[in-house]
N, C-alpha and C. Protein backbone atom coordinates (compact mmCIF):
# COMPACT_ATOMS: atom_id res chain seq x y z
N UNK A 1 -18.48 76.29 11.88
CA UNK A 1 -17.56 75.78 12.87
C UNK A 1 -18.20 74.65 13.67
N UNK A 2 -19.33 74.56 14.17
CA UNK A 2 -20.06 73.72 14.69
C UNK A 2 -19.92 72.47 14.16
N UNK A 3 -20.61 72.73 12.79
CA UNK A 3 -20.96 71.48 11.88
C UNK A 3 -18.83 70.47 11.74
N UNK A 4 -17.78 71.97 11.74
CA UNK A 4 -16.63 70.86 11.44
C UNK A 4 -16.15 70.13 13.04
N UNK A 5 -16.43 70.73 14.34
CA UNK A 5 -16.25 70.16 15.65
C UNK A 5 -17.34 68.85 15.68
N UNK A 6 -18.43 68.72 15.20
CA UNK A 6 -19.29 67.49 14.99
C UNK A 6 -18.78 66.52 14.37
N UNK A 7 -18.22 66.92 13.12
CA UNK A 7 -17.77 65.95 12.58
C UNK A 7 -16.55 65.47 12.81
N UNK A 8 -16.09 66.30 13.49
CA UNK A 8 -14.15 65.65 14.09
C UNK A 8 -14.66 64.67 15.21
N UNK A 9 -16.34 65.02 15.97
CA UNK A 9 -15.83 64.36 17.23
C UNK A 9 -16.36 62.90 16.95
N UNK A 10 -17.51 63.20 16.01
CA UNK A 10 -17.94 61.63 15.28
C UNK A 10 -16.85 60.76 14.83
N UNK A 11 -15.78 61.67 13.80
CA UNK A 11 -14.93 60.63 13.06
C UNK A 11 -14.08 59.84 14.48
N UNK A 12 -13.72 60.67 15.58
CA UNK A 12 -12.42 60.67 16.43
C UNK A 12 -13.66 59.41 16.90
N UNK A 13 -14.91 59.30 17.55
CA UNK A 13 -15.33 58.77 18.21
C UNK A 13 -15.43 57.06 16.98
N UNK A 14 -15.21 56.54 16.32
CA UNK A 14 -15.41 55.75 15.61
C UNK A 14 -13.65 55.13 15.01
N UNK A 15 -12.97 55.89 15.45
CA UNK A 15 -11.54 55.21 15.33
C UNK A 15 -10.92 54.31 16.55
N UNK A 16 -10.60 53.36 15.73
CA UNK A 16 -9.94 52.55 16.87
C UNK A 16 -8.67 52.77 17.66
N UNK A 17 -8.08 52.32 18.95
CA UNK A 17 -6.95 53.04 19.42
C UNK A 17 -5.99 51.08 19.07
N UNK A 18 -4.63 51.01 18.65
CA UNK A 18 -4.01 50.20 18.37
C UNK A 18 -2.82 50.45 19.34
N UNK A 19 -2.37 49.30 19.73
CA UNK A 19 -1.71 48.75 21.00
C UNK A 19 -0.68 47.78 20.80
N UNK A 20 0.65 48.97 20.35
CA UNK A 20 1.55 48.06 19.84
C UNK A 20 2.32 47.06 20.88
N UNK A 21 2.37 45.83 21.07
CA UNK A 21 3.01 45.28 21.97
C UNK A 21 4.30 44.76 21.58
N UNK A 22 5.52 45.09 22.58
CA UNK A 22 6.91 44.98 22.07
C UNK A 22 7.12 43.04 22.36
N UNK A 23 7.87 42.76 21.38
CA UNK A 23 8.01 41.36 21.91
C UNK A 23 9.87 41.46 21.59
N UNK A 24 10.25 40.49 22.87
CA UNK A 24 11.58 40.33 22.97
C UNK A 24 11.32 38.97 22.93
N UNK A 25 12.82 38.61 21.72
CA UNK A 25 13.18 36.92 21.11
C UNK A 25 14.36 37.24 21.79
N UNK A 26 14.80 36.23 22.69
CA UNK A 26 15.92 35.54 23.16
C UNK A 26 16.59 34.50 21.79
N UNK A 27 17.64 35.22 21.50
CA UNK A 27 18.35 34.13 20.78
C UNK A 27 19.51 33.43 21.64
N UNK A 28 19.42 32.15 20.77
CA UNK A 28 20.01 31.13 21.70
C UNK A 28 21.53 30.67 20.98
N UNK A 29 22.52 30.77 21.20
CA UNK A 29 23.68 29.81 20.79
C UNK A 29 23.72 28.88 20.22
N UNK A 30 24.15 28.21 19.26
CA UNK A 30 24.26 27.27 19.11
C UNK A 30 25.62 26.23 19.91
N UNK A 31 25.41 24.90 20.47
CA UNK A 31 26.29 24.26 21.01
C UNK A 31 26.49 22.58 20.12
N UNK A 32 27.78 23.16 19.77
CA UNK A 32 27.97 22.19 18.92
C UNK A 32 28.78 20.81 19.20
N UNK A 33 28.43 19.24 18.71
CA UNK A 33 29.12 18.25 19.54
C UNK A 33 29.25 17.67 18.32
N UNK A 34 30.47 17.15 18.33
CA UNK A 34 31.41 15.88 17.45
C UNK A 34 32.11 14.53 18.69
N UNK A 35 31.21 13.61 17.96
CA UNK A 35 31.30 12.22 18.45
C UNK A 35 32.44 11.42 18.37
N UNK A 36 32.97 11.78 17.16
CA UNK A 36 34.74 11.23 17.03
C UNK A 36 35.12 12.70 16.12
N UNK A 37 35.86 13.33 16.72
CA UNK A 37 36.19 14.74 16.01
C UNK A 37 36.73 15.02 14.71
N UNK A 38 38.13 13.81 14.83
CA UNK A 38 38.95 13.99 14.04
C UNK A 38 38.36 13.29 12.66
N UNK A 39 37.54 11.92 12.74
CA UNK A 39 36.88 11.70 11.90
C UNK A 39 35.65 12.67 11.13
N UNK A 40 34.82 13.82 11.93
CA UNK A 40 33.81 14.41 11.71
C UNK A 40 34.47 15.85 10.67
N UNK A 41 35.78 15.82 11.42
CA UNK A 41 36.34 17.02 10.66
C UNK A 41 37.18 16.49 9.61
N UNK A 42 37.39 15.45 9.65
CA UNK A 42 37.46 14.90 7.75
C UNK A 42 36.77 14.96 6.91
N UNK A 43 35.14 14.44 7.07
CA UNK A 43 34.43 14.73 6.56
C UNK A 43 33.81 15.84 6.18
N UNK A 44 33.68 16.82 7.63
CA UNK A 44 33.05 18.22 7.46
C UNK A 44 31.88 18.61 7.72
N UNK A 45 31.35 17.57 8.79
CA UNK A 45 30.28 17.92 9.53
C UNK A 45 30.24 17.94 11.13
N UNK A 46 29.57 18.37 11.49
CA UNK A 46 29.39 18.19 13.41
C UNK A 46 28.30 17.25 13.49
N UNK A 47 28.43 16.64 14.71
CA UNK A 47 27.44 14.71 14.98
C UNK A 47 25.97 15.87 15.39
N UNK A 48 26.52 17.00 16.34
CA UNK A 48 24.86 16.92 16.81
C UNK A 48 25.00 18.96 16.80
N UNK A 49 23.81 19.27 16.85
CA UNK A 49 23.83 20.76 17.75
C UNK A 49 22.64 21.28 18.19
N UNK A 50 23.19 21.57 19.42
CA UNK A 50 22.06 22.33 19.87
C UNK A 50 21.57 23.38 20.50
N UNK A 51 20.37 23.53 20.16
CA UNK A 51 20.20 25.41 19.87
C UNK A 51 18.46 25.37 21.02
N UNK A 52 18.58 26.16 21.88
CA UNK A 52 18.00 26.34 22.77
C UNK A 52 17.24 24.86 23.33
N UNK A 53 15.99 24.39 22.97
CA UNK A 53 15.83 23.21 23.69
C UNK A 53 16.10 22.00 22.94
N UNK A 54 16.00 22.47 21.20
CA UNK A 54 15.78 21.41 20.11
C UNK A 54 17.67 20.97 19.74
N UNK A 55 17.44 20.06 19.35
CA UNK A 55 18.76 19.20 19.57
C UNK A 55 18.85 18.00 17.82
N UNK A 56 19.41 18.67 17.12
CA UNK A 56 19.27 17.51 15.85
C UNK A 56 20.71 17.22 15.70
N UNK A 57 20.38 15.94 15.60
CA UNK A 57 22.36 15.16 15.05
C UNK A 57 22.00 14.60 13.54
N UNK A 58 22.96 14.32 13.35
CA UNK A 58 23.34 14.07 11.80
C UNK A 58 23.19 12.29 11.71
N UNK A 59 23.02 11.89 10.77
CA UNK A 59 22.99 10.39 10.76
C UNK A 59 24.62 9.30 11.20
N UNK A 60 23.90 8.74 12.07
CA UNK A 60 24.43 7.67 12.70
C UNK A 60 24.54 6.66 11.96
N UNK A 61 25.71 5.88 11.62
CA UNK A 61 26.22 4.90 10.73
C UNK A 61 26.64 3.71 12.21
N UNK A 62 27.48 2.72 11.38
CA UNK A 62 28.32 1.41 12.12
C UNK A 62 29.89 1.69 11.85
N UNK A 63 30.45 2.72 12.72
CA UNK A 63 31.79 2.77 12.11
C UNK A 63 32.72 2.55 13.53
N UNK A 64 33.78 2.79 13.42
CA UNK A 64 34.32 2.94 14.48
C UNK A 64 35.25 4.39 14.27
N UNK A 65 36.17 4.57 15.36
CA UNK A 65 36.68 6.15 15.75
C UNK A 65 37.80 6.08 14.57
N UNK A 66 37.87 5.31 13.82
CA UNK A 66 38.75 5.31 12.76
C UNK A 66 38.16 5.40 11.21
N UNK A 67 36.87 5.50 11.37
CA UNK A 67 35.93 5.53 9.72
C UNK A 67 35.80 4.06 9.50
N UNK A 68 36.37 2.80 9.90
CA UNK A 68 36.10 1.40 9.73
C UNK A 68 34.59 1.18 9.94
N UNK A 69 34.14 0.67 8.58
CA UNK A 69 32.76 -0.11 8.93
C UNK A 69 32.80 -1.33 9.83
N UNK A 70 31.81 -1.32 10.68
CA UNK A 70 31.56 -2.15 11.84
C UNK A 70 30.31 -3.40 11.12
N UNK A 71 30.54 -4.40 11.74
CA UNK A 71 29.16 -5.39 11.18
C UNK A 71 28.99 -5.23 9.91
N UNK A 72 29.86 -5.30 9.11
CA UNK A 72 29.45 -5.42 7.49
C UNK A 72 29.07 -7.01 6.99
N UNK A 73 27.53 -6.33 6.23
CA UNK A 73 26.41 -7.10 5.83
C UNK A 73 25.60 -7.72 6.71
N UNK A 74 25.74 -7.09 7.79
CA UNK A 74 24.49 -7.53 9.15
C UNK A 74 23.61 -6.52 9.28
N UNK A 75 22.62 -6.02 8.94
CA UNK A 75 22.17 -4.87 9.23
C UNK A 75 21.13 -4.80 10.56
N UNK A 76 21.10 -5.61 11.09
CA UNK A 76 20.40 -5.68 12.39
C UNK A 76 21.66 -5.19 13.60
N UNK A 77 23.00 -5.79 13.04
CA UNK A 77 23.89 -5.09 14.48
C UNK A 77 24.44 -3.66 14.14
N UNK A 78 23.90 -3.24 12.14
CA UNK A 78 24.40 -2.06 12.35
C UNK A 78 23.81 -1.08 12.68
N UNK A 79 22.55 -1.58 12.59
CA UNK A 79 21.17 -0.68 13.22
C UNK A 79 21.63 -0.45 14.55
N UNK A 80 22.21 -1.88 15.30
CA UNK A 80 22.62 -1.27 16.77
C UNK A 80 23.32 -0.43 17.18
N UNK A 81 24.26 -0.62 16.40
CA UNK A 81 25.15 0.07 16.20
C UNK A 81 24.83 1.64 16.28
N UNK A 82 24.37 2.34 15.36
CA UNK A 82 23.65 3.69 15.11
C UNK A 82 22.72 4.30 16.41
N UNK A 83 21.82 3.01 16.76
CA UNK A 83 21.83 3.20 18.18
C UNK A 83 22.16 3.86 19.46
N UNK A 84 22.88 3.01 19.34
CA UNK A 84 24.67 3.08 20.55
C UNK A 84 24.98 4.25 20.23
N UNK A 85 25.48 4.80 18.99
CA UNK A 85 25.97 6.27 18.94
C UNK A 85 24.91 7.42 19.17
N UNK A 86 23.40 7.09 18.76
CA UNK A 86 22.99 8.12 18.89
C UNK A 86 22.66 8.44 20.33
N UNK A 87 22.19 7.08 21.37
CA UNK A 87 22.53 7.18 22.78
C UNK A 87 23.51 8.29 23.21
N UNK A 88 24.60 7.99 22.88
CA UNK A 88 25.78 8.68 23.21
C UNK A 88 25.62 10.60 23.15
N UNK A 89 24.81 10.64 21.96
CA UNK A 89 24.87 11.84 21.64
C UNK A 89 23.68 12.78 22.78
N UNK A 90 22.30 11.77 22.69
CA UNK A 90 21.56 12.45 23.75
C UNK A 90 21.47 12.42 24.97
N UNK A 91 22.84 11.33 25.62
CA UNK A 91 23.18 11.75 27.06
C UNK A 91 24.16 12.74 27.07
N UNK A 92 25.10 13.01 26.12
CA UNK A 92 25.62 14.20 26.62
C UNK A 92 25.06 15.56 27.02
N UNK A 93 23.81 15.59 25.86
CA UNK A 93 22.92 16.87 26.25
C UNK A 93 21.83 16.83 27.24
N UNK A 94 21.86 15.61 28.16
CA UNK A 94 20.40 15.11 28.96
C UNK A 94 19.47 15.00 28.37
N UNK A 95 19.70 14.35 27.12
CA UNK A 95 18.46 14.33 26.73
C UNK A 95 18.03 12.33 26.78
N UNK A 96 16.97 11.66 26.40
CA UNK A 96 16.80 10.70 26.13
C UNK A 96 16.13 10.20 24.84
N UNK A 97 15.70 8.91 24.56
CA UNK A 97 15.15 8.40 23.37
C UNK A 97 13.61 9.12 23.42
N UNK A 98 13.15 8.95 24.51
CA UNK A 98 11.83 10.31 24.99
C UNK A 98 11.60 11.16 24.33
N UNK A 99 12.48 12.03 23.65
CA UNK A 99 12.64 13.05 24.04
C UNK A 99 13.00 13.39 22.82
N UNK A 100 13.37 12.14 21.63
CA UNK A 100 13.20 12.52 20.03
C UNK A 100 11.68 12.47 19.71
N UNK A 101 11.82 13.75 18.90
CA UNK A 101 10.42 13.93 18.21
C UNK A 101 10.69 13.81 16.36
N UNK A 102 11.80 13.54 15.90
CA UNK A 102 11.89 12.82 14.34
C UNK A 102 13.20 11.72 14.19
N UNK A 103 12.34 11.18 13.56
CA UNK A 103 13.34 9.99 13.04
C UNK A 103 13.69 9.45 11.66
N UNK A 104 14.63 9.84 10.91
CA UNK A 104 14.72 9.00 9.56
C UNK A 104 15.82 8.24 9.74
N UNK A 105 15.42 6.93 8.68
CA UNK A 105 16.34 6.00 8.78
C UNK A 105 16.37 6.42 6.97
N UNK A 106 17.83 5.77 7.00
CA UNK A 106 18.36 5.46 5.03
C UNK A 106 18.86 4.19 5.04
N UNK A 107 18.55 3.09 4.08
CA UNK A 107 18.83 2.22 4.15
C UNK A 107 19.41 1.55 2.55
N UNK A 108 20.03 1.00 2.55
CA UNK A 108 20.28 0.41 0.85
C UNK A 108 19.30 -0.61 0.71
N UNK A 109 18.71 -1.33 2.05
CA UNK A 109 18.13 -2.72 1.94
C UNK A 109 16.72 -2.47 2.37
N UNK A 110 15.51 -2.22 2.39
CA UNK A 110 14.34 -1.76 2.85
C UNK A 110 13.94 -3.40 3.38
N UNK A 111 13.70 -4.34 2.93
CA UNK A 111 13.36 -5.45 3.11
C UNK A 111 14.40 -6.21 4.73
N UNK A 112 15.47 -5.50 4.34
CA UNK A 112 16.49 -6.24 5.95
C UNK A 112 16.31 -5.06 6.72
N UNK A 113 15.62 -4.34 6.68
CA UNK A 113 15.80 -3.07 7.88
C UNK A 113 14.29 -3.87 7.76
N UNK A 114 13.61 -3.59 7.55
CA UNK A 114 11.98 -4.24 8.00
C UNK A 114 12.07 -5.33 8.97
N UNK A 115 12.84 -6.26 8.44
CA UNK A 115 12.89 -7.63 9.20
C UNK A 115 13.14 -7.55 10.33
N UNK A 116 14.80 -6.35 10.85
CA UNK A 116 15.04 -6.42 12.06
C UNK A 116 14.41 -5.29 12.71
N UNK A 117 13.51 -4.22 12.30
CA UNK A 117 13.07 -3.34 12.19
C UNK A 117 12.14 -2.89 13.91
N UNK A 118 12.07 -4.18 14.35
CA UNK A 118 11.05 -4.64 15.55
C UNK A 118 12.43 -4.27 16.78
N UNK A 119 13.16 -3.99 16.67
CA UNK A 119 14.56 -3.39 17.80
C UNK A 119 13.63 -2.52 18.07
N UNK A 120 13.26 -1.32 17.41
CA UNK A 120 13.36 -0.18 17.79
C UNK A 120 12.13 -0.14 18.86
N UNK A 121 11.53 -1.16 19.33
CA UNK A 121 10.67 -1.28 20.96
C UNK A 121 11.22 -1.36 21.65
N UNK A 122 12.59 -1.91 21.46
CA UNK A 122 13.43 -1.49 22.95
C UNK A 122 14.41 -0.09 22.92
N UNK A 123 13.54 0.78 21.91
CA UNK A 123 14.43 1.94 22.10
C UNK A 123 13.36 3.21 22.26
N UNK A 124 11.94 2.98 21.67
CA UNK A 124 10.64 3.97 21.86
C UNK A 124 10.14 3.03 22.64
N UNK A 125 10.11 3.47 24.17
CA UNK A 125 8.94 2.78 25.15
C UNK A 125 7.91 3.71 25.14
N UNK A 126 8.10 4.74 24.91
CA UNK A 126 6.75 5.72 25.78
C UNK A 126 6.09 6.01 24.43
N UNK A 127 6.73 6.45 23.60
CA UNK A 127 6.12 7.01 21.70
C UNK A 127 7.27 7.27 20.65
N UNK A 128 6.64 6.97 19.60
CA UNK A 128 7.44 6.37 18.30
C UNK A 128 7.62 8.18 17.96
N UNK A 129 8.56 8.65 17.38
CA UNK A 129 8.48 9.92 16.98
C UNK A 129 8.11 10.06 14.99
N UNK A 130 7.98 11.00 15.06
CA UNK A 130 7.94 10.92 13.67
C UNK A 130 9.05 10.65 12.70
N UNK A 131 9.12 10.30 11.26
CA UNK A 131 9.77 10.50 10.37
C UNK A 131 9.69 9.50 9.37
N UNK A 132 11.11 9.42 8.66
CA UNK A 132 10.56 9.10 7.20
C UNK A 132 11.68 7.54 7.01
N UNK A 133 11.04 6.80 6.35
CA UNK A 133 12.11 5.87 6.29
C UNK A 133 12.38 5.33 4.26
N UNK A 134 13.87 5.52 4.06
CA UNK A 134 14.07 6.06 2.66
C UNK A 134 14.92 4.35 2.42
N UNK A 135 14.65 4.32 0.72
CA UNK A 135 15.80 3.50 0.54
C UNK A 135 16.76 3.84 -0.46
N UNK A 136 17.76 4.11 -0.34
CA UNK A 136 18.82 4.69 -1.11
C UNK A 136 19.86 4.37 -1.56
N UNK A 137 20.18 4.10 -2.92
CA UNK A 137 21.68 3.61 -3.89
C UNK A 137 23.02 3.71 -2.61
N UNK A 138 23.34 4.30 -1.95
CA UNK A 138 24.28 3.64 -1.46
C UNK A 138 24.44 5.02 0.06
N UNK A 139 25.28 4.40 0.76
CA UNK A 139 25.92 5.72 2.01
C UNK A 139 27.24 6.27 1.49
N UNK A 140 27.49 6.68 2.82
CA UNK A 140 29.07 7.39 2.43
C UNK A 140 30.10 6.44 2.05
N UNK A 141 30.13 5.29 2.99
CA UNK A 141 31.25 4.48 3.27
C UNK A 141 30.30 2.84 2.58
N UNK A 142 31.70 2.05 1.61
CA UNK A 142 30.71 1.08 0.55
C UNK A 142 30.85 -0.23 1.92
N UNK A 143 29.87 -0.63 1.65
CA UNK A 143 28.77 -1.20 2.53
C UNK A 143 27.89 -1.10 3.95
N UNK A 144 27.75 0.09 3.72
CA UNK A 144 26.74 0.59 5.09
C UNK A 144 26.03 0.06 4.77
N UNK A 145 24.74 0.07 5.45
CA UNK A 145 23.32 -0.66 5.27
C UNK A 145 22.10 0.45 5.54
N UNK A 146 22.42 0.99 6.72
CA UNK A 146 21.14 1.96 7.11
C UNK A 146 22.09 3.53 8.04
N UNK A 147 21.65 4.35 8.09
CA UNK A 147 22.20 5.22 8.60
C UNK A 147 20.69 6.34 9.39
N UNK A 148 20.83 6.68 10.30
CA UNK A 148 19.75 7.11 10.85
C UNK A 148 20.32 8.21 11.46
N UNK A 149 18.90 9.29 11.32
CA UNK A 149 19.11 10.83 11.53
C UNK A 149 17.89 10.85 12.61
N UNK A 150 18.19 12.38 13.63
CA UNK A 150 17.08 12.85 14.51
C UNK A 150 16.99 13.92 15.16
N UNK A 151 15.85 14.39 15.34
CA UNK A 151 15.68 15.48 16.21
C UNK A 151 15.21 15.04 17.17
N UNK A 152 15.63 16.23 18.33
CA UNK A 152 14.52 16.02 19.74
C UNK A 152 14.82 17.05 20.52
N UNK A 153 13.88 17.11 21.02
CA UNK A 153 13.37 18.80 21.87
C UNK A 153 13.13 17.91 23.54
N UNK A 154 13.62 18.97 24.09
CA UNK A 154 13.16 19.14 25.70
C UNK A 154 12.38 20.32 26.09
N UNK A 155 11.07 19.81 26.62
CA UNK A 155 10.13 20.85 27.26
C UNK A 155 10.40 21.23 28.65
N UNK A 156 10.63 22.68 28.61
CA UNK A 156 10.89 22.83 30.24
C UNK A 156 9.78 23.18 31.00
């Protein structure tokens, strides 16, 4: 009896004690925004959504609230263009150009998005965010030029 109380108190004394800690995830809603509705629900997508701080919209074209391409074969005003809308999208949520952390552009023309390509300093003052810049056989609508997508997060 001795020898099995020795050895219980050795084994007990050499085990570790484990400390399960509970973690609670807050899930967040998603809040969803369409920039011209009736156009977005033709197509079948939503412009932006956002889900606790992070905020991604869908690519920004040169159209107007009717699907009309805007600036066709200028791709410097349709770049502005894309711009202008995506502005639109991150003041509704308070957010700013700050405050994107990805950026892709799609372009049919890699060589005319390069050229006018030097805009986008008056749109990243503080830091360039990441992403990817593609060149691709064509957009939705025939003669887009570039169409640009993004994320961006707010730190509270």
């Amino acid at each position: 009896m001795a020898i099995f109380l020795l050895a219980v108190t050795f084994q007990s004394c050499n085990q570790e004690t484990k400390v399960v800690k509970e973690t609670t995830v807050k899930t967040e809603t998603p809040e969803y925004f369409l920039l011209r509705p009736e156009l977005e629900k033709s197509f079948g997508y939503s412009h932006a959504v956002r889900i606790g701080d992070d905020l991604k919209i869908s690519g920004a074209v040169s159209m107007d609230n009717n699907g009309v391409l805007v600036a066709p074969g200028n791709m410097e005003q349709q770049m502005k263009n894309c711009y202008s809308d995506l502005e639109k999208i991150l003041k509704h949520y308070g957010y700013t150009f700050d405050d994107v952390v990805v950026e892709n552009v799609y372009t049919t023309n890699m060589k005319d998005f390069i050229s006018v390509s030097g805009f986008r300093n008056s749109i990243y003052k503080k830091q360039y965010p990441t992403g990817t810049w593609l060149e691709v056989k064509g957009l939705a609508i025939e003669g887009q030029l570039i169409e640009i997508d993004m994320e961006a997060h707010k730190s509270k």
